[in-house]
N, C-alpha and C. Protein backbone atom coordinates (compact mmCIF):
# COMPACT_ATOMS: atom_id res chain seq x y z
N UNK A 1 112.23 116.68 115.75
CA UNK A 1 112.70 116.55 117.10
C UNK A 1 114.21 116.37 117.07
N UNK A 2 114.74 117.10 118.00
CA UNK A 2 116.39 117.33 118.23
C UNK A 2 116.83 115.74 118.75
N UNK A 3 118.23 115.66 118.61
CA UNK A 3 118.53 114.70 119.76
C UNK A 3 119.18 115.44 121.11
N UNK A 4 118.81 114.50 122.16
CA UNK A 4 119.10 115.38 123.24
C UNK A 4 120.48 114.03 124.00
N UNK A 5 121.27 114.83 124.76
CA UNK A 5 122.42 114.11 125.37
C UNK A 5 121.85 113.79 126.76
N UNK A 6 121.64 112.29 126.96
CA UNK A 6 121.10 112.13 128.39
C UNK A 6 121.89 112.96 129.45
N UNK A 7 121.05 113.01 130.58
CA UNK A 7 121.76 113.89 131.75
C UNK A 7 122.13 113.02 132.51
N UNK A 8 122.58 112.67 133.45
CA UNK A 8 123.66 111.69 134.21
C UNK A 8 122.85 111.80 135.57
N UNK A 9 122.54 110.95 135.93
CA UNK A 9 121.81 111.32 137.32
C UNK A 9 122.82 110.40 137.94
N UNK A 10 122.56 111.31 139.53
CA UNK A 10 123.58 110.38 140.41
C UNK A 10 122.89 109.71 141.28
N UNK A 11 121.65 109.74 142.10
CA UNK A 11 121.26 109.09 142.54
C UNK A 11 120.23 108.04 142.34
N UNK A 12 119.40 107.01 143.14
CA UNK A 12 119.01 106.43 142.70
C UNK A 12 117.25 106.73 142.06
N UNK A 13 117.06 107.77 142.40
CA UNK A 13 115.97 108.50 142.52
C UNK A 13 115.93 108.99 140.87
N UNK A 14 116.92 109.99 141.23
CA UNK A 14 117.10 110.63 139.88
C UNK A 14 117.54 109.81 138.49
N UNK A 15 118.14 108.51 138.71
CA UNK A 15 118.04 107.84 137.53
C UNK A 15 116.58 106.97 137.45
N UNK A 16 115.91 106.68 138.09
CA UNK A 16 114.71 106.21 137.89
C UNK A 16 113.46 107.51 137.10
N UNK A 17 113.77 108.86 137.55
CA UNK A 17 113.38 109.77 136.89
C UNK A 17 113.36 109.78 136.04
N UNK A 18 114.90 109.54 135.07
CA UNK A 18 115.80 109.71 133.84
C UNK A 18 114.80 109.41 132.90
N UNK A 19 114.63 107.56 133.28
CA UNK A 19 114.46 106.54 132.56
C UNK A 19 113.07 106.68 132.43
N UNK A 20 112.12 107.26 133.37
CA UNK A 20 110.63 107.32 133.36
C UNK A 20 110.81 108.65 132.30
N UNK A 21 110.82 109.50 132.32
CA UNK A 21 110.89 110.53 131.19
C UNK A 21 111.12 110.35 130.12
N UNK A 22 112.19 109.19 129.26
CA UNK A 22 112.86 108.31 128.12
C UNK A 22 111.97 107.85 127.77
N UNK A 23 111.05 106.92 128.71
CA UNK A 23 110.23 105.71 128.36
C UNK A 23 108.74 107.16 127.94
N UNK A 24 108.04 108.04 128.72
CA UNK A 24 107.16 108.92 128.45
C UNK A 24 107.68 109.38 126.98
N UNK A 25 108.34 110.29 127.08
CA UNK A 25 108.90 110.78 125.28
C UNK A 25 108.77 109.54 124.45
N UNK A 26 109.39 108.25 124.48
CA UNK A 26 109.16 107.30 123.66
C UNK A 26 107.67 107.33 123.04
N UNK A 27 106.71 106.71 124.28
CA UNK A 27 105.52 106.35 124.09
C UNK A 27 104.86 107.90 123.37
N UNK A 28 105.12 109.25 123.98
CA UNK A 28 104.14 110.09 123.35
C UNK A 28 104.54 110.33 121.66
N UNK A 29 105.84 109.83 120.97
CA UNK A 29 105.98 109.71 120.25
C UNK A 29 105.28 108.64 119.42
N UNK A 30 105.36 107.34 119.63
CA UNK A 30 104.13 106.53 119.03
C UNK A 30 102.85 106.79 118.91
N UNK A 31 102.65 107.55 120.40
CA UNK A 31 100.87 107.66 119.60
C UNK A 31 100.94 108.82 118.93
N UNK A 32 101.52 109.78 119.05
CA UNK A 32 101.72 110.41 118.20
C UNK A 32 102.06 110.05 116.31
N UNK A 33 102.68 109.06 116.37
CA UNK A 33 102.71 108.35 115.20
C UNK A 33 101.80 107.81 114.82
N UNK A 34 100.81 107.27 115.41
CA UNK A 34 99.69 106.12 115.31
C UNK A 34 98.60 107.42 115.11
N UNK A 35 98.67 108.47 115.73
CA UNK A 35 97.22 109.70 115.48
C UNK A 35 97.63 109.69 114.11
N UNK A 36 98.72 110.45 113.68
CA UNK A 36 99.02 110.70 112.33
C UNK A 36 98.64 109.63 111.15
N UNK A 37 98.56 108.20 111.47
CA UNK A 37 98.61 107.55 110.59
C UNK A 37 96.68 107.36 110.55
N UNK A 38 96.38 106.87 111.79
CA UNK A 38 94.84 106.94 111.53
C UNK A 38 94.07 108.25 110.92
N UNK A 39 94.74 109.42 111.33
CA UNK A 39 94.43 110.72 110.60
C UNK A 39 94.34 110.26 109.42
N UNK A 40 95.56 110.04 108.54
CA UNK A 40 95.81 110.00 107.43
C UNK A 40 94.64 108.78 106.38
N UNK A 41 94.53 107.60 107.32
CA UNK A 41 93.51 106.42 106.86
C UNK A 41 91.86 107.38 106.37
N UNK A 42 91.20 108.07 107.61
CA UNK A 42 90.34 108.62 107.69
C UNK A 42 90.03 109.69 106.13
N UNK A 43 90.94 110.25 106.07
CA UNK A 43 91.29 111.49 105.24
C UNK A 43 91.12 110.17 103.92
N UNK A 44 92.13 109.41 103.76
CA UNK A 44 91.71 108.43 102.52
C UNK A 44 90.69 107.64 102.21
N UNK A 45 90.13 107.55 103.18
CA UNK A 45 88.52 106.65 103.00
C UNK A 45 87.42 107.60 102.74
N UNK A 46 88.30 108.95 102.65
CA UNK A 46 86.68 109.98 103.05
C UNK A 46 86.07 109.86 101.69
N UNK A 47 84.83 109.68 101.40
CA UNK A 47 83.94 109.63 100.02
C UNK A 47 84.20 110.74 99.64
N UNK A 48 83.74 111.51 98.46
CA UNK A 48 83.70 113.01 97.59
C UNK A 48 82.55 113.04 97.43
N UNK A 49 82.04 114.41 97.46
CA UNK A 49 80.56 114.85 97.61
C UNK A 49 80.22 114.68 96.13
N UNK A 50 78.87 114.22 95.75
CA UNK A 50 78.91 113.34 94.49
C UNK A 50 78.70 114.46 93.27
N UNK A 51 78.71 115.63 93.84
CA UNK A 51 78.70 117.18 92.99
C UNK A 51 80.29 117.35 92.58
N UNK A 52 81.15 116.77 93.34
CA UNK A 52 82.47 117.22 93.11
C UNK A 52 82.87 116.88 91.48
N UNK A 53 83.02 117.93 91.09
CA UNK A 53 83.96 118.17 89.65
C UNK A 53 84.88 117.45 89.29
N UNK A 54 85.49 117.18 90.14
CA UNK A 54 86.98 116.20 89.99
C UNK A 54 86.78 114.66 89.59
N UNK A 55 85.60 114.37 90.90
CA UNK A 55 84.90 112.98 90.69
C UNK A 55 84.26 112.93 89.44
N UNK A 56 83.27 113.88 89.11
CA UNK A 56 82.83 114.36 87.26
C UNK A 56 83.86 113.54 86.57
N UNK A 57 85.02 114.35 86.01
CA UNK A 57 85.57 113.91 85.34
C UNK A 57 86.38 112.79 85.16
N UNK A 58 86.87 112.74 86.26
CA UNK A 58 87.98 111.01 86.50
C UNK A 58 86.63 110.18 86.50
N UNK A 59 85.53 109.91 86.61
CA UNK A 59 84.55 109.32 86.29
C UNK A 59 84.37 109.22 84.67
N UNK A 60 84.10 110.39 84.07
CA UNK A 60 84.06 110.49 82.63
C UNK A 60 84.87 109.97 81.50
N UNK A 61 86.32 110.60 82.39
CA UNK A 61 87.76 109.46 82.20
C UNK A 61 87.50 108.71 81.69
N UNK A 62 87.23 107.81 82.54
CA UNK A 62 87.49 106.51 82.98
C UNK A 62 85.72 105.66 82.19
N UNK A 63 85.26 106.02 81.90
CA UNK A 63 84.33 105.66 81.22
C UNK A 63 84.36 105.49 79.65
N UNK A 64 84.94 106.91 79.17
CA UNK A 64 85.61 106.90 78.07
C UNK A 64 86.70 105.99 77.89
N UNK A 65 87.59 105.90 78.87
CA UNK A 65 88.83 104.60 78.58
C UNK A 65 87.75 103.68 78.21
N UNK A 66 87.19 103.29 79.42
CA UNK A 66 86.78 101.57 79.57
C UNK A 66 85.95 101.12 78.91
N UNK A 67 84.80 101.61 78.76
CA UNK A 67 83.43 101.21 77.77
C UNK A 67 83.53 100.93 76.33
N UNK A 68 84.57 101.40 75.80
CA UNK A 68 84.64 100.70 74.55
C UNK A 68 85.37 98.75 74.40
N UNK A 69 86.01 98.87 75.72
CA UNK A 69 87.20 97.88 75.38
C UNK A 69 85.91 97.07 76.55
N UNK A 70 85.24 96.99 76.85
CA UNK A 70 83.62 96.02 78.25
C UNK A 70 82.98 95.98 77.04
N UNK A 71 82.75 97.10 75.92
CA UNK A 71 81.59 96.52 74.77
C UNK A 71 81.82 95.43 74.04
N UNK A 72 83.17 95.49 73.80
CA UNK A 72 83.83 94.67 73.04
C UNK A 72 83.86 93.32 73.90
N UNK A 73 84.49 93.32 74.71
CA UNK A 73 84.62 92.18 75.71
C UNK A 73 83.32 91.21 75.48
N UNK A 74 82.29 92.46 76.09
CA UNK A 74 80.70 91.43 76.02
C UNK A 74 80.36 91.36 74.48
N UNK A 75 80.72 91.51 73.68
CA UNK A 75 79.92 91.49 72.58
C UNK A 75 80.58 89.78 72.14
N UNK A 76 82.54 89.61 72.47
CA UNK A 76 82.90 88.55 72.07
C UNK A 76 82.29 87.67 72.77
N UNK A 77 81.83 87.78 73.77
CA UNK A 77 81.25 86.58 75.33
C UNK A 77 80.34 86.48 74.32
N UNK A 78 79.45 87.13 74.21
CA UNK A 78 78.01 86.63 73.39
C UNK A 78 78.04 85.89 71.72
N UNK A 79 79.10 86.35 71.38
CA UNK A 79 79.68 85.74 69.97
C UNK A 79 79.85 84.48 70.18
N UNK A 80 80.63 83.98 71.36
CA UNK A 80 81.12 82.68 72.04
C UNK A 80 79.84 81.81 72.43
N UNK A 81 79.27 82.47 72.91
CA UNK A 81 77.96 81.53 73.45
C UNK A 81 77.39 81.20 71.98
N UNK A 82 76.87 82.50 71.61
CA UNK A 82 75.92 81.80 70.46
C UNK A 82 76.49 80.89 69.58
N UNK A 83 77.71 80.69 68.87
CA UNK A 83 77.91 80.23 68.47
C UNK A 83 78.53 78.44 69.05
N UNK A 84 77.90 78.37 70.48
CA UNK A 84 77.67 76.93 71.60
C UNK A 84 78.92 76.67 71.63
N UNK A 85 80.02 77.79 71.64
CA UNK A 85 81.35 76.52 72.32
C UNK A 85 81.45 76.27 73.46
N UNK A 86 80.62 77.25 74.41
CA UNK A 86 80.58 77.44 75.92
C UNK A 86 80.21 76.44 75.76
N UNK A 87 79.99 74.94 76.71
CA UNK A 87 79.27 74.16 77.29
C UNK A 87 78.43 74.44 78.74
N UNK A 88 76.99 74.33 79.13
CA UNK A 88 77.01 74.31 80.21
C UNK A 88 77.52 73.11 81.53
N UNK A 89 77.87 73.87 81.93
CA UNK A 89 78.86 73.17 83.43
C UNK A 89 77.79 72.92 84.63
């Protein structure tokens, strides 16, 4: 959007016009801002169809990262217990 040079009204009519037109452009600009942003929320919450390929792999990823370093994790938790330093609380 351009900037525009207000127009000069001379009477009292026509500056009440001015200012109602200023204040309209303002506001259709916000919701206009506010569609775009809830657009945008919508679009980020949307789930992936559980066939999607992409989800496949960043799933697979991420399994491969993590599951070795959770095996380990639980295997020390259980090392810890059995060997009773846990107390129960």
């Amino acid at each position: 959007m351009g900037t525009t040079v207000p127009k000069k009204a001379g009477t009292p009519g026509e500056k009440a016009a001015l200012i109602r037109d200023q204040v309209a452009a303002s506001e259709v600009k916000y919701v206009g801002d506010w569609v775009d942003a809830l657009v945008r929320s919508i679009e980020a919450l949307r789930v992936p169809a559980r066939d999607d390929p992409a989800l496949h792999k960043v799933r697979a990823d991420l399994d491969a990262a993590s599951g070795p370093a959770v095996r380990d994790a639980v295997a020390r938790a259980l090392d810890t217990v059995r060997k009773g330093s846990l107390k129960n609380q």
